[in-house]
N, C-alpha and C. Protein backbone atom coordinates (compact mmCIF):
# COMPACT_ATOMS: atom_id res chain seq x y z
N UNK A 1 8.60 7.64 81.45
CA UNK A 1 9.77 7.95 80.64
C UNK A 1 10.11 9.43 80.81
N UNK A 2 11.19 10.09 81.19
CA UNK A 2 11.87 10.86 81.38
C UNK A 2 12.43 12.00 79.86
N UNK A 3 12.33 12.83 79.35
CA UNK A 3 12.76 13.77 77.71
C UNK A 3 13.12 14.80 78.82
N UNK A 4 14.28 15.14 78.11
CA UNK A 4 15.38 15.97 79.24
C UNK A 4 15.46 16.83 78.03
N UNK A 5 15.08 17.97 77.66
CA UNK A 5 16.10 19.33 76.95
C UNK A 5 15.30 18.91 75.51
N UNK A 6 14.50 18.01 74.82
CA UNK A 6 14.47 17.80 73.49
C UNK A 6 13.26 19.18 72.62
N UNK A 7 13.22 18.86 71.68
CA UNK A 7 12.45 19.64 70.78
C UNK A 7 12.12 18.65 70.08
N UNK A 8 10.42 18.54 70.41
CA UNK A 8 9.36 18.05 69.55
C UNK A 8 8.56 18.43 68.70
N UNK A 9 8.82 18.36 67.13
CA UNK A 9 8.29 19.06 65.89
C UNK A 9 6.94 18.04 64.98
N UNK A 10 5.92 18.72 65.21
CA UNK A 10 4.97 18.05 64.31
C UNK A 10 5.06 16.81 64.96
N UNK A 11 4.35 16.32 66.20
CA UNK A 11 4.95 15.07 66.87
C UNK A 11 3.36 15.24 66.61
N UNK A 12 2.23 13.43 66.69
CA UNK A 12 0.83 13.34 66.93
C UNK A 12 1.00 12.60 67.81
N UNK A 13 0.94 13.59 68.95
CA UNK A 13 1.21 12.66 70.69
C UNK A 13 -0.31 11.56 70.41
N UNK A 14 -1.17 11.56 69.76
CA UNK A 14 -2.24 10.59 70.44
C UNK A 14 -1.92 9.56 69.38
N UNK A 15 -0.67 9.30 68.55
CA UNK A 15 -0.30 8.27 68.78
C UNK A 15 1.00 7.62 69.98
N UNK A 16 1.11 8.45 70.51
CA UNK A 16 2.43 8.16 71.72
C UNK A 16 1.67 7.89 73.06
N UNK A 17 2.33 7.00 73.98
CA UNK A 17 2.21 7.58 75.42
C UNK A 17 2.99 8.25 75.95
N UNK A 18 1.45 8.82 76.48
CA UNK A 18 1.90 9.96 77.12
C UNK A 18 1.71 10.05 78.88
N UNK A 19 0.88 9.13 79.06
CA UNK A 19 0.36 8.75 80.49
C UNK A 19 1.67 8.69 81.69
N UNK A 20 1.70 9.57 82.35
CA UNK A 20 2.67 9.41 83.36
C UNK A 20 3.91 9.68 82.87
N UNK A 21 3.89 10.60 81.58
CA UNK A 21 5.56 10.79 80.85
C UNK A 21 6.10 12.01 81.63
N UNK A 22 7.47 12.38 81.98
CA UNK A 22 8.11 13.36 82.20
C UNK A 22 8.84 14.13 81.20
N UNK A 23 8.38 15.97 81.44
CA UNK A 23 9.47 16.38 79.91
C UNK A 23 9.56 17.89 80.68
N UNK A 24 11.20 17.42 80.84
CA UNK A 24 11.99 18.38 81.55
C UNK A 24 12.78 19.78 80.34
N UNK A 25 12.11 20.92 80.61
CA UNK A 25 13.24 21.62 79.48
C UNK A 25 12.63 21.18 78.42
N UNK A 26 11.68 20.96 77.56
CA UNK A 26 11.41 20.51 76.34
C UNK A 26 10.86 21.58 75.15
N UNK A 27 10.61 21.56 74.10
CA UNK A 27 10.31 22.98 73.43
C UNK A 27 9.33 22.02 72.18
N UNK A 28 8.01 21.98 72.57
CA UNK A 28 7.09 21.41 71.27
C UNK A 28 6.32 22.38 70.22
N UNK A 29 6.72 22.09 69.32
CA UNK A 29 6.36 23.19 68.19
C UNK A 29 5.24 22.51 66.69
N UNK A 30 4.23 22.88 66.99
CA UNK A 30 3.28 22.34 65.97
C UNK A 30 2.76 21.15 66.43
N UNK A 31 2.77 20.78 67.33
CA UNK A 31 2.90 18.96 68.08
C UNK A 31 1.06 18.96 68.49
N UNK A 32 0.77 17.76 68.36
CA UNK A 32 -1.01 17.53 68.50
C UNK A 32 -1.40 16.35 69.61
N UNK A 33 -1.71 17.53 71.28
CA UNK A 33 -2.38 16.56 72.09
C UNK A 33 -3.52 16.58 71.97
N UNK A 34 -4.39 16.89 71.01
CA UNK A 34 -5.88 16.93 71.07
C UNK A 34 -6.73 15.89 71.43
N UNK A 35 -7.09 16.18 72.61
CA UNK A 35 -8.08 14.93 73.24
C UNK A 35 -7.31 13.29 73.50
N UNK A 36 -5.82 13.62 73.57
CA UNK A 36 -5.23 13.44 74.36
C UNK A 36 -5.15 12.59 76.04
N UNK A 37 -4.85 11.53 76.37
CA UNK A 37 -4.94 11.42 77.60
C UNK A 37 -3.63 11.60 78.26
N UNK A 38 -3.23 12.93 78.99
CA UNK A 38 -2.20 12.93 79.71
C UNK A 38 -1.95 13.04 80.97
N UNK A 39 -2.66 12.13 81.60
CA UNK A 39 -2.98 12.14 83.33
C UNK A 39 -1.47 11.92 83.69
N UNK A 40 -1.46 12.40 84.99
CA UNK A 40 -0.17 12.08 85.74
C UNK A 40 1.00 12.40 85.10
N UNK A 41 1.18 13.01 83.93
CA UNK A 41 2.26 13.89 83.41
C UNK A 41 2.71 14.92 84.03
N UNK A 42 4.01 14.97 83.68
CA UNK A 42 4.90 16.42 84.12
C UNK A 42 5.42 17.03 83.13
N UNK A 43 5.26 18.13 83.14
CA UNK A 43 5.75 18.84 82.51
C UNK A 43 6.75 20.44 83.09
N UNK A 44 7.52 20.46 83.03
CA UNK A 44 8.27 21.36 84.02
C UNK A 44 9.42 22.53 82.95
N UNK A 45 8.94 23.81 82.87
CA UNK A 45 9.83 24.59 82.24
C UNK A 45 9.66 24.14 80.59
N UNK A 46 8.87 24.25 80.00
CA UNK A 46 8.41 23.55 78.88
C UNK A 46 7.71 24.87 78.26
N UNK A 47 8.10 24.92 76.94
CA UNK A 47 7.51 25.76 76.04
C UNK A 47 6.36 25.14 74.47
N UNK A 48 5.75 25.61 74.82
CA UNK A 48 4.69 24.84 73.83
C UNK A 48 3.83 26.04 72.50
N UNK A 49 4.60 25.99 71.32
CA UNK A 49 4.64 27.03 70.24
C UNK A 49 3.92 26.61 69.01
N UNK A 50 2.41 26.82 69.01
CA UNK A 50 1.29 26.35 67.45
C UNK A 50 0.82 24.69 67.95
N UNK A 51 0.72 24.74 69.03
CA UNK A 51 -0.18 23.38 69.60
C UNK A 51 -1.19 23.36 69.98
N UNK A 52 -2.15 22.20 69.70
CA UNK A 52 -3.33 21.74 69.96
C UNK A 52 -3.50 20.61 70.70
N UNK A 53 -3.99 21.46 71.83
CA UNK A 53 -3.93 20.62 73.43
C UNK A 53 -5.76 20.37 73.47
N UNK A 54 -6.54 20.75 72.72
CA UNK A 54 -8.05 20.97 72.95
C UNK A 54 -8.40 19.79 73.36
N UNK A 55 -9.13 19.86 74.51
CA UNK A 55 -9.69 18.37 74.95
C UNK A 55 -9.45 17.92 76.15
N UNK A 56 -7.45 17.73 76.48
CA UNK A 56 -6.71 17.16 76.60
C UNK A 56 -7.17 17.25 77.93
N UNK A 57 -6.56 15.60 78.23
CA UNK A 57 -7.25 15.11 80.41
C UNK A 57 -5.82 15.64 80.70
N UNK A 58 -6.30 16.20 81.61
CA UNK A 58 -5.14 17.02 82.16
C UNK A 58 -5.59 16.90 83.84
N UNK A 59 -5.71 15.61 84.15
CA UNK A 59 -5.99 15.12 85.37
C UNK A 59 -4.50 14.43 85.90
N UNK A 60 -4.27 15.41 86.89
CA UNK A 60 -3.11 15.12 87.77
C UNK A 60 -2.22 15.48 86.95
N UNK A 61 -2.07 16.21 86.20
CA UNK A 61 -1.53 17.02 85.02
C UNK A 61 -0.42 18.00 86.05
N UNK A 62 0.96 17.75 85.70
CA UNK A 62 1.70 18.97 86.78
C UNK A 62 2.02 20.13 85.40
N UNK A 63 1.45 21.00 85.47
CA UNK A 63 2.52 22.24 84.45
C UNK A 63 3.18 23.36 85.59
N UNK A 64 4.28 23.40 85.20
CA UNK A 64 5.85 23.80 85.85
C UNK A 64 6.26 24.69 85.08
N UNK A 65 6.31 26.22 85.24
CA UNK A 65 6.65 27.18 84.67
C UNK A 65 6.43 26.86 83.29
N UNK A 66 5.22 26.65 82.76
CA UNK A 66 5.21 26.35 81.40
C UNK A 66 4.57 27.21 80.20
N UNK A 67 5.35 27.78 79.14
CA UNK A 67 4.73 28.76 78.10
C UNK A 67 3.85 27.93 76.52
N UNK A 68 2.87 28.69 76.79
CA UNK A 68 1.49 28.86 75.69
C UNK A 68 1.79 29.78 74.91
N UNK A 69 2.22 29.56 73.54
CA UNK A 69 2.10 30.47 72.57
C UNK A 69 1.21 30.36 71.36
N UNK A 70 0.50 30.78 70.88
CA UNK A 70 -0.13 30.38 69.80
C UNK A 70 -0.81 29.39 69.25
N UNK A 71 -1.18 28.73 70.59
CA UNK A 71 -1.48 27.32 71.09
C UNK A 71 -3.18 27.39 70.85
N UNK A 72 -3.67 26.06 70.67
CA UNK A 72 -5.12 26.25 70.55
C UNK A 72 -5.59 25.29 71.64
N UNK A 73 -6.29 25.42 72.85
CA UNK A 73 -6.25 25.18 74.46
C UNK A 73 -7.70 25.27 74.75
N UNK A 74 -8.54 24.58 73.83
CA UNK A 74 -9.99 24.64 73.92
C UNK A 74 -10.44 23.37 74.68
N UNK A 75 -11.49 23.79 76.03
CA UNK A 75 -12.37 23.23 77.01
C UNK A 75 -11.44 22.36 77.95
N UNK A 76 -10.14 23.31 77.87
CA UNK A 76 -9.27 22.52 78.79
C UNK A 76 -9.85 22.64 80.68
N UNK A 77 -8.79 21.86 81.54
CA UNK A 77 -10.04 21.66 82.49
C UNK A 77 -8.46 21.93 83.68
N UNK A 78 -8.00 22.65 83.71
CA UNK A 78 -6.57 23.01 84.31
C UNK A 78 -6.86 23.15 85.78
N UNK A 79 -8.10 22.99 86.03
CA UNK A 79 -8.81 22.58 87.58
C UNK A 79 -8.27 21.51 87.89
N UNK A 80 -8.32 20.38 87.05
CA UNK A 80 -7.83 18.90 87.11
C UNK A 80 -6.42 18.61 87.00
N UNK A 81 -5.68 19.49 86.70
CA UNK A 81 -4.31 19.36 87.14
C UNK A 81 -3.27 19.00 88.14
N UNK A 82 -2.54 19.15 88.64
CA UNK A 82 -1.88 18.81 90.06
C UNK A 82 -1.60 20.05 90.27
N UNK A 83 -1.68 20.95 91.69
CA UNK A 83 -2.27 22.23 91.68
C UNK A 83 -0.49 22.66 92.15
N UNK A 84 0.14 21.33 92.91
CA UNK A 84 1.59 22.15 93.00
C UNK A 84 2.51 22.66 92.50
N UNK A 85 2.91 23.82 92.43
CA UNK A 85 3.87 24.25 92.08
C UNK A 85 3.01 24.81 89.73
N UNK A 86 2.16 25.21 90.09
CA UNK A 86 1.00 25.36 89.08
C UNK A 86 1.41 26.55 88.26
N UNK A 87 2.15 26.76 87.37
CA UNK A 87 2.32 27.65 87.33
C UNK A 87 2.65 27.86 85.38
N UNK A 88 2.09 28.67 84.92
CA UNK A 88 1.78 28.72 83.25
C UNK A 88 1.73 30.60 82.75
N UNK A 89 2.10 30.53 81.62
CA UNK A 89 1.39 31.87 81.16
C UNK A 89 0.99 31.70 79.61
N UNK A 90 -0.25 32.53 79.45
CA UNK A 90 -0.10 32.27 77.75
C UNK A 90 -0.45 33.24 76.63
N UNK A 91 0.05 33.35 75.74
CA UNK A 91 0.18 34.45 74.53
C UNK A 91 -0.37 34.25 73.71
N UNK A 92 -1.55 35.07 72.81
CA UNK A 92 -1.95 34.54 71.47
C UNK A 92 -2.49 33.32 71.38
N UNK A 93 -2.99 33.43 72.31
CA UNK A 93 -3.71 31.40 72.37
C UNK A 93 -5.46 31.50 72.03
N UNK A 94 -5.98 30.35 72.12
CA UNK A 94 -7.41 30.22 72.00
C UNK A 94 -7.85 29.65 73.33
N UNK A 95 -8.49 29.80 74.23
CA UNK A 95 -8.20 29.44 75.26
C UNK A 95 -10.14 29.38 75.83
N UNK A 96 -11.17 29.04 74.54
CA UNK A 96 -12.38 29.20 74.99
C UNK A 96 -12.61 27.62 75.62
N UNK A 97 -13.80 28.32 76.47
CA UNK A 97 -14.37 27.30 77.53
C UNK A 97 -13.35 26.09 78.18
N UNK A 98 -12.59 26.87 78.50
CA UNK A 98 -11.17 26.25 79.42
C UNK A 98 -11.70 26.39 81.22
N UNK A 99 -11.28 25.96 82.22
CA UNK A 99 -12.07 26.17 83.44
C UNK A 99 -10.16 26.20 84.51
N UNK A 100 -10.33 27.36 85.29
CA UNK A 100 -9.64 27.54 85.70
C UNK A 100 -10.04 27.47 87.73
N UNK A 101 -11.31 26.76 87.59
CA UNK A 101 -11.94 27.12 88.60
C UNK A 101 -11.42 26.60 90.00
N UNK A 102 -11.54 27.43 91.20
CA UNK A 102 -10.70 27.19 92.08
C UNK A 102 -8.96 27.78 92.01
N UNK A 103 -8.79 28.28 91.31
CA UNK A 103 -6.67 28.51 91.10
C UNK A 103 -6.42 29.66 91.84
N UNK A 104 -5.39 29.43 91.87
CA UNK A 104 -4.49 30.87 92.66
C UNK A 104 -4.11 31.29 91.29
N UNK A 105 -4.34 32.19 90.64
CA UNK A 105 -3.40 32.60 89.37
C UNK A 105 -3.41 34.21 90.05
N UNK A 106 -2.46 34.27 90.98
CA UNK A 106 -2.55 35.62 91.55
C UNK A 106 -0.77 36.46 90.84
N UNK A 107 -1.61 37.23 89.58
CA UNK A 107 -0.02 38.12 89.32
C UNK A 107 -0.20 37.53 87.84
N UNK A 108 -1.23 36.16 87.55
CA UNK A 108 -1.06 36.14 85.95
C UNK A 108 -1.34 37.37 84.93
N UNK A 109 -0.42 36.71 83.83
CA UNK A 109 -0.27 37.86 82.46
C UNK A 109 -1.45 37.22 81.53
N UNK A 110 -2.11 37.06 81.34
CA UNK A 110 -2.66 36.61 80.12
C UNK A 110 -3.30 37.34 78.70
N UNK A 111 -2.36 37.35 77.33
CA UNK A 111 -1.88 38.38 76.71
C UNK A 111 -2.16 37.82 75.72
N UNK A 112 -2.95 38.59 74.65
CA UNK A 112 -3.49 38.70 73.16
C UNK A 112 -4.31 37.10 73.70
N UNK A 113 -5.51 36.99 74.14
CA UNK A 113 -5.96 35.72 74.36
C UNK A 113 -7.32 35.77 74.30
N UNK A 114 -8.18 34.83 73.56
CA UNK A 114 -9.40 35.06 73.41
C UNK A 114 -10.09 33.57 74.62
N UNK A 115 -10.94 34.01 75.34
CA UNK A 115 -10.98 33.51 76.87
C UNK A 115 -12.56 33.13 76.80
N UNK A 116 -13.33 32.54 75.36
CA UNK A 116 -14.97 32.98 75.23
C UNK A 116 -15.24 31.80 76.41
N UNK A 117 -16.04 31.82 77.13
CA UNK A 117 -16.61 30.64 78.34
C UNK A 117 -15.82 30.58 79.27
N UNK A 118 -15.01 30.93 79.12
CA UNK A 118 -13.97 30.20 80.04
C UNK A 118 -13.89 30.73 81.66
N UNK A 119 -14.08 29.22 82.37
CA UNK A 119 -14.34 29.64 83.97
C UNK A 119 -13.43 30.27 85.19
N UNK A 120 -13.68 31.17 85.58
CA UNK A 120 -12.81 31.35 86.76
C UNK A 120 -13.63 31.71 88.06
N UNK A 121 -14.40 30.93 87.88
CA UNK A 121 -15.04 30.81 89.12
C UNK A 121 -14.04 30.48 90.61
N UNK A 122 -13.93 31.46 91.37
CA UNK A 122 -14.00 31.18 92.86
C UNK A 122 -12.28 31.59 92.65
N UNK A 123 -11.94 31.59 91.68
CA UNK A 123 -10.11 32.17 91.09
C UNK A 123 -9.78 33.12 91.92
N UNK A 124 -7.94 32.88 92.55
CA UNK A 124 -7.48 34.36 93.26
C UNK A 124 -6.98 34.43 91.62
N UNK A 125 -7.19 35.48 91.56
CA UNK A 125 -6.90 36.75 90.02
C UNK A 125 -6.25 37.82 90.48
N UNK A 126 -6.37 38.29 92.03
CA UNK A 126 -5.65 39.59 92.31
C UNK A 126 -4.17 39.69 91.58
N UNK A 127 -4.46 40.69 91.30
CA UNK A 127 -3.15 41.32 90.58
C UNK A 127 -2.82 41.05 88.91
N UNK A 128 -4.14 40.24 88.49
CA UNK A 128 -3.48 39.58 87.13
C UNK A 128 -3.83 40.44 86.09
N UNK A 129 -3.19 40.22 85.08
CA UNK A 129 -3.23 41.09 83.90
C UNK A 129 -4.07 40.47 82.38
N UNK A 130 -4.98 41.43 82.04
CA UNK A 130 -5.33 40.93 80.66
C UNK A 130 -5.77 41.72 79.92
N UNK A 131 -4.61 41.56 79.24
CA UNK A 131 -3.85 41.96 78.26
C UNK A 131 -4.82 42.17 76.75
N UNK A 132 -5.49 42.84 75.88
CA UNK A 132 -6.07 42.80 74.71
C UNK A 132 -6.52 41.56 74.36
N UNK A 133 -7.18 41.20 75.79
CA UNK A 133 -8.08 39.73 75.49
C UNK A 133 -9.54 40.24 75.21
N UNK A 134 -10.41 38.64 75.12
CA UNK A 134 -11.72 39.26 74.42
C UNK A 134 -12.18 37.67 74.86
N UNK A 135 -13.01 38.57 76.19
CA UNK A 135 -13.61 37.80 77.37
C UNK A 135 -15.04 37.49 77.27
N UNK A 136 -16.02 37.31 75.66
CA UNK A 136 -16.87 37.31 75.53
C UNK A 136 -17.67 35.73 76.56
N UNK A 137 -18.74 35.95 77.38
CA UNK A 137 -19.07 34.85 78.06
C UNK A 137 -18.14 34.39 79.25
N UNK A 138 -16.88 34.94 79.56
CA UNK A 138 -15.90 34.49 80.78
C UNK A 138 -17.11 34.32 81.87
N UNK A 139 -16.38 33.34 82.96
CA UNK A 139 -17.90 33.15 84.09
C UNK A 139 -16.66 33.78 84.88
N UNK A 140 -16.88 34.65 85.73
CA UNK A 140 -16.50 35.27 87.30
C UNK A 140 -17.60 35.03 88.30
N UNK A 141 -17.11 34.53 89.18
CA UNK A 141 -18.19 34.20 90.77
C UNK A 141 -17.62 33.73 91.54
N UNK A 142 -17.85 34.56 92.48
CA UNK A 142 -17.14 34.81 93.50
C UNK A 142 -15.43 34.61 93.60
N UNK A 143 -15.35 35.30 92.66
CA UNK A 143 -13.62 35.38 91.96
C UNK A 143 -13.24 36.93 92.40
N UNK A 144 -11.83 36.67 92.66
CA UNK A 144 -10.60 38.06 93.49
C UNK A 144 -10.03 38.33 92.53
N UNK A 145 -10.96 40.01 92.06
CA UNK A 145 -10.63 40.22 90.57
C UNK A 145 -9.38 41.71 91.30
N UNK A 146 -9.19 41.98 92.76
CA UNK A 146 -8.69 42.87 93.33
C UNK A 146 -7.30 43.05 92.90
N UNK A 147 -6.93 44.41 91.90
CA UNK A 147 -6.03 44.88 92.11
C UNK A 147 -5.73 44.37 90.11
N UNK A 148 -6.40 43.75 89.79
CA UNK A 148 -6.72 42.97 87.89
C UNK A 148 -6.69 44.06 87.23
N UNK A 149 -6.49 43.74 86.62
CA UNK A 149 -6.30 44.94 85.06
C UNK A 149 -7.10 44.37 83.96
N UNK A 150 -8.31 44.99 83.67
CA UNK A 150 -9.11 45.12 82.15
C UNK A 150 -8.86 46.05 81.42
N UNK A 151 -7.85 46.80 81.68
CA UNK A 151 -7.68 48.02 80.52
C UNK A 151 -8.65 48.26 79.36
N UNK A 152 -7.61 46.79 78.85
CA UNK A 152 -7.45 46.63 77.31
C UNK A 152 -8.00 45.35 76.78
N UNK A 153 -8.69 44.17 77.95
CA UNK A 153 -9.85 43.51 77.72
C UNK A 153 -11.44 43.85 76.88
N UNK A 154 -11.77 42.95 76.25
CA UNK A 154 -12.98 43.08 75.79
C UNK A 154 -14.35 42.22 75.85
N UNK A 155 -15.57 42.85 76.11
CA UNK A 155 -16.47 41.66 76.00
C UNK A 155 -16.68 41.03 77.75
N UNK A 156 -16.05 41.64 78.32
CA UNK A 156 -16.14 40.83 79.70
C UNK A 156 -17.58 41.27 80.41
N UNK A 157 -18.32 40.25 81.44
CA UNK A 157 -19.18 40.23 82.05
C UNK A 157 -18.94 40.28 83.61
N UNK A 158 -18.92 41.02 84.48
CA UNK A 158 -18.25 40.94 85.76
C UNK A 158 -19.05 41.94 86.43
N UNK A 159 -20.13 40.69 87.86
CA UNK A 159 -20.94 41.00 88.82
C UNK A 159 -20.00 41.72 89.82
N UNK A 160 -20.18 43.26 90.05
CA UNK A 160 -19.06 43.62 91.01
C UNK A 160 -19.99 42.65 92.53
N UNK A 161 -21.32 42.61 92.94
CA UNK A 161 -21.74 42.15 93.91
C UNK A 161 -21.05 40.89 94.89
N UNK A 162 -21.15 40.20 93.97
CA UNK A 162 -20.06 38.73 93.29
C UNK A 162 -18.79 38.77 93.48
N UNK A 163 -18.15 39.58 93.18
CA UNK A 163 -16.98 39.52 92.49
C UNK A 163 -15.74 40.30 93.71
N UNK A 164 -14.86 40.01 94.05
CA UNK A 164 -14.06 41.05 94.66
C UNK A 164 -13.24 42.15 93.47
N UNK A 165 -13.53 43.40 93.65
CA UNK A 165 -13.00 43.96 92.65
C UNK A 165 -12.08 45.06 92.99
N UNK A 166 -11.97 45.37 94.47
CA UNK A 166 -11.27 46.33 94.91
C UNK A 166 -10.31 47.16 94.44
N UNK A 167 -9.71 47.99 93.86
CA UNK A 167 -8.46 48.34 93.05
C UNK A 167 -8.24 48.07 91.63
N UNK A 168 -9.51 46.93 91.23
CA UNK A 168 -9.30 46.99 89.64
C UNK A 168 -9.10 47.88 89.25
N UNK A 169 -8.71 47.48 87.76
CA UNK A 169 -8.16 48.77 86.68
C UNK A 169 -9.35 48.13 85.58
N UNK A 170 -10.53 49.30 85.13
CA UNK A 170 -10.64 49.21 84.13
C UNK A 170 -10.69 50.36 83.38
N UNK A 171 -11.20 50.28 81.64
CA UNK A 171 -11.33 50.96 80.63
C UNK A 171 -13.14 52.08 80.64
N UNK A 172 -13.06 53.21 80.40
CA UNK A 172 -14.42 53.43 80.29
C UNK A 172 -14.76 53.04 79.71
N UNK A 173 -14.72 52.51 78.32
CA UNK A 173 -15.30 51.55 77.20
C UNK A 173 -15.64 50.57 77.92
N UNK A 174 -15.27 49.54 78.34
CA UNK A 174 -15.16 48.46 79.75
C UNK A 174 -16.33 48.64 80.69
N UNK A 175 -16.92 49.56 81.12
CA UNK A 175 -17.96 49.87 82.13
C UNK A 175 -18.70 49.08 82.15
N UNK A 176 -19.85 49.03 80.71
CA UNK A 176 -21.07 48.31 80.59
C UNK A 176 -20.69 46.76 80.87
N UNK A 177 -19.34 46.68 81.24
CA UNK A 177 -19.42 44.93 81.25
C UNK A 177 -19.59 45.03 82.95
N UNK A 178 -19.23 45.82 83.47
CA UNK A 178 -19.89 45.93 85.17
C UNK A 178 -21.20 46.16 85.44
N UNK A 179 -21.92 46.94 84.33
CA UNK A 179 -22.97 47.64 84.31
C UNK A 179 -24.45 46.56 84.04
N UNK A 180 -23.77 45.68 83.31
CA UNK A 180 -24.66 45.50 81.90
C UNK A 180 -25.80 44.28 82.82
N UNK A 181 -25.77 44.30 84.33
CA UNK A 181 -26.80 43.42 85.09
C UNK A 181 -27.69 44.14 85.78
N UNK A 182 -27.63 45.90 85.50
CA UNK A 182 -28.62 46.46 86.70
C UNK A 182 -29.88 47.12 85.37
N UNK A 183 -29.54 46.55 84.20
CA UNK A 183 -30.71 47.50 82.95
C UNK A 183 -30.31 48.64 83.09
N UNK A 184 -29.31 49.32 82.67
CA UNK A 184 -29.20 51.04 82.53
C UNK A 184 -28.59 50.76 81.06
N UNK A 185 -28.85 52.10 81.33
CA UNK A 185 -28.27 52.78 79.79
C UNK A 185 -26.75 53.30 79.99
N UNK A 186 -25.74 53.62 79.08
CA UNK A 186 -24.89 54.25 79.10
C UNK A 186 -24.18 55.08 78.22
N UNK A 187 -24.42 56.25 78.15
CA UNK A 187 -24.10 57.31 76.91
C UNK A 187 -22.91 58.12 77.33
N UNK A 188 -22.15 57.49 76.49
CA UNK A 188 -20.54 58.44 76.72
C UNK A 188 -20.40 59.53 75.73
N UNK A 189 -22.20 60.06 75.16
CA UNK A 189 -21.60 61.13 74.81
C UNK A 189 -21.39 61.05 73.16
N UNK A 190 -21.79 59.93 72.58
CA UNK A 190 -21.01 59.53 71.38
C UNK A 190 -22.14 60.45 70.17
């Protein structure tokens, strides 16, 4: 089934199907896919504002320029998605033990986002941004963190050995999360 342009308010998709639905242009606000089965869905240019996607099979899953706001996006598996044309950003979200593993997210923003577990193993990341997140437990391996911005990240764990890091940007506060696998100390002096 095809939703062209609508706005879905307080909708409990896991009573709907959703299996193989198309939603072109759509704007869901407060709406509940939690644990959810939405295989083979599309979703394309879609804004999604105070939703709970946690769970949700997102196997063969297409997201198409699609916005995360304030969304709660726990142990999602966006590996399992349909990888064409893959393309998302998200704001103010909850976004722990989500697995991004394998993606090109090369140039992502990911902004005010708390990221605890969450995998990016083997991830192109070059160039991406994060934004006053709080990366407690994130897995990096053998992930292209080249040219990334931690400024203003927190809590992150990142093997430079591992890791491509070439041109990162980080914070001196930030150090010990590069540091914090060889046993040193670090006194800035305080």
């Amino acid at each position: 089934m095809l939703h062209t342009d609508q706005t879905f308010t307080q909708i409990d998709f896991a009573e709907q199907t959703v299996i193989g639905a198309e939603f072109d242009t759509c704007h869901f606000q407060g709406c509940n896919f939690a644990r959810v089965n939405i295989t083979d869905a599309k979703f394309i240019a879609c804004v999604f504002e105070n939703c709970d996607l946690s769970l949700a099979n997102l196997t063969n899953t297409a997201l198409r320029e699609c916005h995360f706001k304030n969304c709660k996006l726990l142990g999602l598996r966006f590996d399992d998605c349909n990888n064409f044309g893959f393309e998302v950003d998200f704001e103010s979200c909850l976004l722990d033990d989500a697995s991004f593993y394998k993606l090109s997210l090369k140039k992502m923003i990911f902004k005010s986002l708390r990221l605890h577990g969450t995998d990016f193993t083997e991830c192109d990341l070059s160039g991406a941004v994060f934004e006053n997140c709080d990366m407690g437990g994130a897995i990096f391996e053998h992930t292209n963190l080249a040219q990334a911005d931690f400024r203003s990240a927190i809590n992150y764990s990142i093997h430079p050995e591992i890791n491509r890091i070439a041109g990162a940007k980080f914070s001196a506060s930030g150090l010990s999360g590069l540091l914090e696998r060889y046993d040193i100390e670090i006194d800035f002096g305080r």
